[in-house]
C-alpha atoms as a PDB file:
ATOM      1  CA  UNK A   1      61.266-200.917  51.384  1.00  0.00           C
ATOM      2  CA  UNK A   2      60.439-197.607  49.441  1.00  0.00           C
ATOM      3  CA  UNK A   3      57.748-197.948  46.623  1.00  0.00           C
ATOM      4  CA  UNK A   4      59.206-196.705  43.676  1.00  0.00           C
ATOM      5  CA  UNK A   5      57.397-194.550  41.271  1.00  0.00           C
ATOM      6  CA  UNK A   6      57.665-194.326  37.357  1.00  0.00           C
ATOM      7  CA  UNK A   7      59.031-191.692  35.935  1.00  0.00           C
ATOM      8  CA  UNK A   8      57.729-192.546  32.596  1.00  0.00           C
ATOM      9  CA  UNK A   9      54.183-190.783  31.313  1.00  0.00           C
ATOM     10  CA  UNK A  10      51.348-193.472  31.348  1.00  0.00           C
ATOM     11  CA  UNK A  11      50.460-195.464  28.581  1.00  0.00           C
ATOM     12  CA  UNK A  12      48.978-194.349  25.801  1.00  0.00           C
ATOM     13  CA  UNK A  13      45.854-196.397  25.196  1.00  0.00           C
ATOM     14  CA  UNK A  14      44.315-194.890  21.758  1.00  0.00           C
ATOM     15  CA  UNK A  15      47.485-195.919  20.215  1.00  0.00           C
ATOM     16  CA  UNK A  16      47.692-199.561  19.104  1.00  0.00           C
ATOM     17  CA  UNK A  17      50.229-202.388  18.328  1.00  0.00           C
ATOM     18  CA  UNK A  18      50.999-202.494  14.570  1.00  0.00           C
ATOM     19  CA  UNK A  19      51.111-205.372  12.588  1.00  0.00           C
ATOM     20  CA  UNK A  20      51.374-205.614   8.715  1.00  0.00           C
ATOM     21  CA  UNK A  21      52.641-208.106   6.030  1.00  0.00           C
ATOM     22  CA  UNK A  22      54.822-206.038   2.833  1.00  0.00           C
ATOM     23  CA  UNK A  23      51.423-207.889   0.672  1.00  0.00           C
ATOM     24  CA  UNK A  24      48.551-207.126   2.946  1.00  0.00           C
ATOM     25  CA  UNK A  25      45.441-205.334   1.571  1.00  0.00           C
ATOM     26  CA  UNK A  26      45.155-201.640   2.452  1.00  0.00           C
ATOM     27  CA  UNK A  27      48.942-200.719   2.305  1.00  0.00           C
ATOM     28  CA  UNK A  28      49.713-197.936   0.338  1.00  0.00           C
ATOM     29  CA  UNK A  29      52.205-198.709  -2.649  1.00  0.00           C
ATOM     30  CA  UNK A  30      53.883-195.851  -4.231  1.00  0.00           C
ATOM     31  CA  UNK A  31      55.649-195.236  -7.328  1.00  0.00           C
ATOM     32  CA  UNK A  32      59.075-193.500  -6.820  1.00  0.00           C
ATOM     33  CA  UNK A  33      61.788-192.876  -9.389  1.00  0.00           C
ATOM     34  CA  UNK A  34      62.405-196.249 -10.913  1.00  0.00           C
ATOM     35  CA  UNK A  35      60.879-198.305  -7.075  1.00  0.00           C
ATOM     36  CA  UNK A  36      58.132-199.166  -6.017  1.00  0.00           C
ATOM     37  CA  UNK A  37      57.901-197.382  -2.031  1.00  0.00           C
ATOM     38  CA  UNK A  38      55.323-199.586   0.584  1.00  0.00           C
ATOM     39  CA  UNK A  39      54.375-197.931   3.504  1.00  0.00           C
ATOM     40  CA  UNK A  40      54.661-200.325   6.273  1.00  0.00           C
ATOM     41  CA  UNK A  41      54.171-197.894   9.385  1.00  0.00           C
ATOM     42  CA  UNK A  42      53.333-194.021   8.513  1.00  0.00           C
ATOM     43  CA  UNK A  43      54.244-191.304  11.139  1.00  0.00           C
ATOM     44  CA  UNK A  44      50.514-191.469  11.908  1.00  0.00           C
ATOM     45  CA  UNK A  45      50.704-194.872  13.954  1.00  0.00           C
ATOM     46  CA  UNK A  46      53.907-193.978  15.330  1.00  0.00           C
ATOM     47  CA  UNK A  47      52.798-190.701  16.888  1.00  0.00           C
ATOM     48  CA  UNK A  48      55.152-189.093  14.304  1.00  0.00           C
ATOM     49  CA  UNK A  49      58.287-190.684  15.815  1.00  0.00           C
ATOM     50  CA  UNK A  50      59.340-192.604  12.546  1.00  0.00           C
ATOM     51  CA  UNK A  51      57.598-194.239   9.661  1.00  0.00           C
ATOM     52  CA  UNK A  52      58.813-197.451   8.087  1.00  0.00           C
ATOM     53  CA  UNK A  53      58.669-198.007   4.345  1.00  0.00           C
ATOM     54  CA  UNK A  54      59.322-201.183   1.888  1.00  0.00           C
ATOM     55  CA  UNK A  55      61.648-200.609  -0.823  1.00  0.00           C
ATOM     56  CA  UNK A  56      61.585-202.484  -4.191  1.00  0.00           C
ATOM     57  CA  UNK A  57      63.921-200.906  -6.359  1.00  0.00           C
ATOM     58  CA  UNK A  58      64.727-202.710  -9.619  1.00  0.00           C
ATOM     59  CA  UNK A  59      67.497-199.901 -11.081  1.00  0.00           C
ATOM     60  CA  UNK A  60      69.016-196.850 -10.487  1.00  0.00           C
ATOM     61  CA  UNK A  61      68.528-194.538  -6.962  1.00  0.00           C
ATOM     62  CA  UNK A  62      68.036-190.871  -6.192  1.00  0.00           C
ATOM     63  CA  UNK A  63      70.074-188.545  -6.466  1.00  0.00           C
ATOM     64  CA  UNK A  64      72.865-187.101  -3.801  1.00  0.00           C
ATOM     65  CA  UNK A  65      70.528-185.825  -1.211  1.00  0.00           C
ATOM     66  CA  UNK A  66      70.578-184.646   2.493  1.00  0.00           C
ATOM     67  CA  UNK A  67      67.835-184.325   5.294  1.00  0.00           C
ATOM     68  CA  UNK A  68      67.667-183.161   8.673  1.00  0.00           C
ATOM     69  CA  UNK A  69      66.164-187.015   9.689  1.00  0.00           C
ATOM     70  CA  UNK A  70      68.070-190.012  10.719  1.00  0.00           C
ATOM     71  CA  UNK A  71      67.640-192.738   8.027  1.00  0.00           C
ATOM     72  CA  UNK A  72      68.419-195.927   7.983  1.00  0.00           C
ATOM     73  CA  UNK A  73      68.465-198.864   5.185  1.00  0.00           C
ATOM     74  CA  UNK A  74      68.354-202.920   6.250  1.00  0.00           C
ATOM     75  CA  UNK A  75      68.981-204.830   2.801  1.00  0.00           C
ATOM     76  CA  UNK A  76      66.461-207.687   2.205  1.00  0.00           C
ATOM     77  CA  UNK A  77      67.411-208.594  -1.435  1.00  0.00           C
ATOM     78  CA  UNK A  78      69.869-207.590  -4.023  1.00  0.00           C
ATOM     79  CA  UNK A  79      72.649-205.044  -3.513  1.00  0.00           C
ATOM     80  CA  UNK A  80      73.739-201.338  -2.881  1.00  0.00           C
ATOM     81  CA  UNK A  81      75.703-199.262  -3.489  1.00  0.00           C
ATOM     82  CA  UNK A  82      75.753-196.011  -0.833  1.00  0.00           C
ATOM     83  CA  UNK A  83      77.884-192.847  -0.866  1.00  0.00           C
ATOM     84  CA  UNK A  84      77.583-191.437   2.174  1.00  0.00           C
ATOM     85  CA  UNK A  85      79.872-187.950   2.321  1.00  0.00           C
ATOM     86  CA  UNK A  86      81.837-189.122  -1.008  1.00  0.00           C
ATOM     87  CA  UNK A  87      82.880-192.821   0.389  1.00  0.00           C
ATOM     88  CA  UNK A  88      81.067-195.839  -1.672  1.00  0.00           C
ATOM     89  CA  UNK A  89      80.236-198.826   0.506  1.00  0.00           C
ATOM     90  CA  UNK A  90      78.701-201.931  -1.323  1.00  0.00           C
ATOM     91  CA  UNK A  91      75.831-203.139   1.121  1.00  0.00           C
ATOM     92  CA  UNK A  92      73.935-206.348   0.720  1.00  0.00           C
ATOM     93  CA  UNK A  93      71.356-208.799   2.597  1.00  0.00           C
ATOM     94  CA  UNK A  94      71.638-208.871   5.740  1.00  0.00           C
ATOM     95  CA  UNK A  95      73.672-205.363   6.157  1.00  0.00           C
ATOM     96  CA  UNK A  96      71.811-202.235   7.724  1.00  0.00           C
ATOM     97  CA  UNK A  97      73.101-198.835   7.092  1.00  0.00           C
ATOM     98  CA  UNK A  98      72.559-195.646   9.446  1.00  0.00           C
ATOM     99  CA  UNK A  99      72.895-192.742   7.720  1.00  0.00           C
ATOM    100  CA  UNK A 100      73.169-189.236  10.186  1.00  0.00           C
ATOM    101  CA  UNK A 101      71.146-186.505   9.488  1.00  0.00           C
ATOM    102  CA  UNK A 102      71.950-184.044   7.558  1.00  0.00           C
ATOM    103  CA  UNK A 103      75.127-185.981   6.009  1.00  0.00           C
ATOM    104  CA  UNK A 104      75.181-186.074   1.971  1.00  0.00           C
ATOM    105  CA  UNK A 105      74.366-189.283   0.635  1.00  0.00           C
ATOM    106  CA  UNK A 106      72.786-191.212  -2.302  1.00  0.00           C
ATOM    107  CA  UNK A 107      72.311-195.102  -3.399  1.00  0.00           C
ATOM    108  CA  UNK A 108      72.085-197.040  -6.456  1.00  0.00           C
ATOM    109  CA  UNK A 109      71.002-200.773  -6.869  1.00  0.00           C
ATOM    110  CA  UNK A 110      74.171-202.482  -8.298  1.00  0.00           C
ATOM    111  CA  UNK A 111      72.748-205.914  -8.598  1.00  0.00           C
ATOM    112  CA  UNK A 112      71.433-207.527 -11.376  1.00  0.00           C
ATOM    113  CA  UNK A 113      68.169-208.255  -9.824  1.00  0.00           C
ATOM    114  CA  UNK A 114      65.784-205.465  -7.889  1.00  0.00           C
ATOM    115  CA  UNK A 115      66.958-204.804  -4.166  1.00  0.00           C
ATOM    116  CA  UNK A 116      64.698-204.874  -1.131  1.00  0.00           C
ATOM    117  CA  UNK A 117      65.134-203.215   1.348  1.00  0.00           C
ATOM    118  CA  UNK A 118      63.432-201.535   4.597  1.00  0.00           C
ATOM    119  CA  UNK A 119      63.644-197.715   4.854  1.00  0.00           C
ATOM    120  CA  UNK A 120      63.342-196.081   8.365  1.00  0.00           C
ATOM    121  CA  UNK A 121      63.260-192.133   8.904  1.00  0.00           C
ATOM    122  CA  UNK A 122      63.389-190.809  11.934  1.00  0.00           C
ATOM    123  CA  UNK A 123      60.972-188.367  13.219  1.00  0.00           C
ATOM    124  CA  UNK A 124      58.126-189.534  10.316  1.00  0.00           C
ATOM    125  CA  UNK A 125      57.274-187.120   7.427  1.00  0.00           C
ATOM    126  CA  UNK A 126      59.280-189.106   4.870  1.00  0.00           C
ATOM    127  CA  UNK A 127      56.109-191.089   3.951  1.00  0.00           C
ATOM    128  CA  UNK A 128      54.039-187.396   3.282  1.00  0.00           C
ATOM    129  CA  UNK A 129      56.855-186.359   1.030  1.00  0.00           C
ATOM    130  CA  UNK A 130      56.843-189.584  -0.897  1.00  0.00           C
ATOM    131  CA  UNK A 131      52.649-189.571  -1.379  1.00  0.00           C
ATOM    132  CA  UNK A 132      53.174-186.215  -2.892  1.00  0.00           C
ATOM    133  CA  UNK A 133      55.912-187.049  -5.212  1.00  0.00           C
ATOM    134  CA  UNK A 134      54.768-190.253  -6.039  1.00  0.00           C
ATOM    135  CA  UNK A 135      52.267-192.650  -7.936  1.00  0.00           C
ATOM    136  CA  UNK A 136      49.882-194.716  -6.429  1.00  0.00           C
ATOM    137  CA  UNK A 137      50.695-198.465  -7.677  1.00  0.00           C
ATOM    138  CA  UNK A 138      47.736-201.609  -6.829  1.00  0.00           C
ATOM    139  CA  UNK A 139      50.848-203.527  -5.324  1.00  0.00           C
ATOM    140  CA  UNK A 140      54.236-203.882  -3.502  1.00  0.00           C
ATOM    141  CA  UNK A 141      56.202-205.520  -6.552  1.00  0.00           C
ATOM    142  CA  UNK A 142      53.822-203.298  -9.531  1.00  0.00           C
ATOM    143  CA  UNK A 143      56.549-200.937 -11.282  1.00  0.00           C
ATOM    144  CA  UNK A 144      55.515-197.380 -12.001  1.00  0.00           C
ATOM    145  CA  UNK A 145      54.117-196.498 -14.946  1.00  0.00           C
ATOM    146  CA  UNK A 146      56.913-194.849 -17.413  1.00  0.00           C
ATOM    147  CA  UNK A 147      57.312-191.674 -17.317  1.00  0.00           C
ATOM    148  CA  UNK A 148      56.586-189.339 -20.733  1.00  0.00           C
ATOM    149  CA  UNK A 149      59.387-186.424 -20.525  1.00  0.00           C
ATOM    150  CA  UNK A 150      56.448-183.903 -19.649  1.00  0.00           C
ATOM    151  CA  UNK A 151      55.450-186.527 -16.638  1.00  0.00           C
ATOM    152  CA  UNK A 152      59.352-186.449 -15.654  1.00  0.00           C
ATOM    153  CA  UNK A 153      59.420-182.661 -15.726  1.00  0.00           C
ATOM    154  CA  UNK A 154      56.622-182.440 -13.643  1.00  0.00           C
ATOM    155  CA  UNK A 155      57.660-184.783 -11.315  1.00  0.00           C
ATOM    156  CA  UNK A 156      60.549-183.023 -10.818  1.00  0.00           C
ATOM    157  CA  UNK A 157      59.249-179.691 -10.391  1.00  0.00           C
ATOM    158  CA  UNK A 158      57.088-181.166  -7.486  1.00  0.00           C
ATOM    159  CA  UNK A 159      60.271-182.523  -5.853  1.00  0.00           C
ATOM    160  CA  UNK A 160      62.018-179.502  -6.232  1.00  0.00           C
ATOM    161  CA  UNK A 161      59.238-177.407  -5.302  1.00  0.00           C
ATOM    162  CA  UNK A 162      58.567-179.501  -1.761  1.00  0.00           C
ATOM    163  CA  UNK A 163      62.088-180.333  -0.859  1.00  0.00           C
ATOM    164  CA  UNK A 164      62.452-177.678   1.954  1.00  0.00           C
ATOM    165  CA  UNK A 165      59.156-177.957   3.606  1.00  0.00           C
ATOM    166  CA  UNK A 166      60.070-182.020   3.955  1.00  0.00           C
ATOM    167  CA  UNK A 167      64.025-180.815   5.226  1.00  0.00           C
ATOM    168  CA  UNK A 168      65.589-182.426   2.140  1.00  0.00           C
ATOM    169  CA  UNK A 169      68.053-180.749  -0.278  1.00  0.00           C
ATOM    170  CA  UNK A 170      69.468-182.160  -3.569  1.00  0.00           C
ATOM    171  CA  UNK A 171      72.830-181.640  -4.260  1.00  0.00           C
ATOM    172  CA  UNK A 172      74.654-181.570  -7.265  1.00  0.00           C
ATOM    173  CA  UNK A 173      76.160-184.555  -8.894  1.00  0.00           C
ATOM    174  CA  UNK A 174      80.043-184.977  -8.557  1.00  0.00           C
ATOM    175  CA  UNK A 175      81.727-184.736 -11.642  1.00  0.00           C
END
């Protein structure tokens, strides 16, 4: 018999299992837009291969968007609606959604009550973006503060400003 040998690199011992509760002390909650954004696993434990974040999103969504990550949405709570290159699909507990990279896309919550969801981008940096756009919030369910017009403005011109660097464009609404 021929001993085999791995052609997989060896384990990586400074990195470490992960394990976090949406509630637990020490996450970082985030203010985004109308949601509140819960970083579950950052690009920093994953060795930058994706990051996982907790969506609580009472209202409303971003804006049509693209990036050059994979992303993909797995509905806890409530409901969705996603355009994904100009088709609508109504998404709900239970459903997961990949959306390609680079493919236009958007979402709205279309339920009466806040959706949950899990956000995963693949390779990480989504997280970074999201800490620079947003506010910090003391917990997962905490809704940001609302925004004065000057606040908004601001906001926006940080979004704007950092969209490239974090491979995200916005497009321009259909009419």
């Amino acid at each position: 018999m021929t001993e085999q040998t791995s052609t997989l690199p060896p384990d990586d011992l400074p990195r470490t299992a992960t394990i976090v509760h949406a509630d637990d002390p020490g996450l970082i909650h985030l203010g985004v837009g109308a949601g509140t954004y819960t970083i579950l696993v950052s690009g920093e434990q994953t060795g930058g291969r994706y990051t996982m974040i907790d969506m609580f999103v009472p209202a409303g969504g971003p804006p049509p968007h693209r990036h050059d990550f994979e992303e993909i949405f797995h509905v806890l709570e409530g409901e969705l609606e996603v355009t994904f290159r100009d088709e609508v699909h109504h998404v709900g507990p239970g459903q997961t959604v990949n959306i390609p990279a680079n493919a236009p896309h958007g979402f709205r919550v279309v339920s009466s009550t806040p959706a949950r969801f899990l956000c995963i981008c693949l390779p990480a940096g989504q997280e970074e973006y999201f800490k620079l756009v947003g506010e910090i919030l003391p917990g997962r369910t905490t809704p940001p503060t609302p925004p004065t017009p000057e606040v908004m403005a601001e906001r926006r011109s940080i979004m704007l400003a950092n969209a490239a660097r974090f491979h995200s464009e916005f497009l321009p609404p259909k009419a």
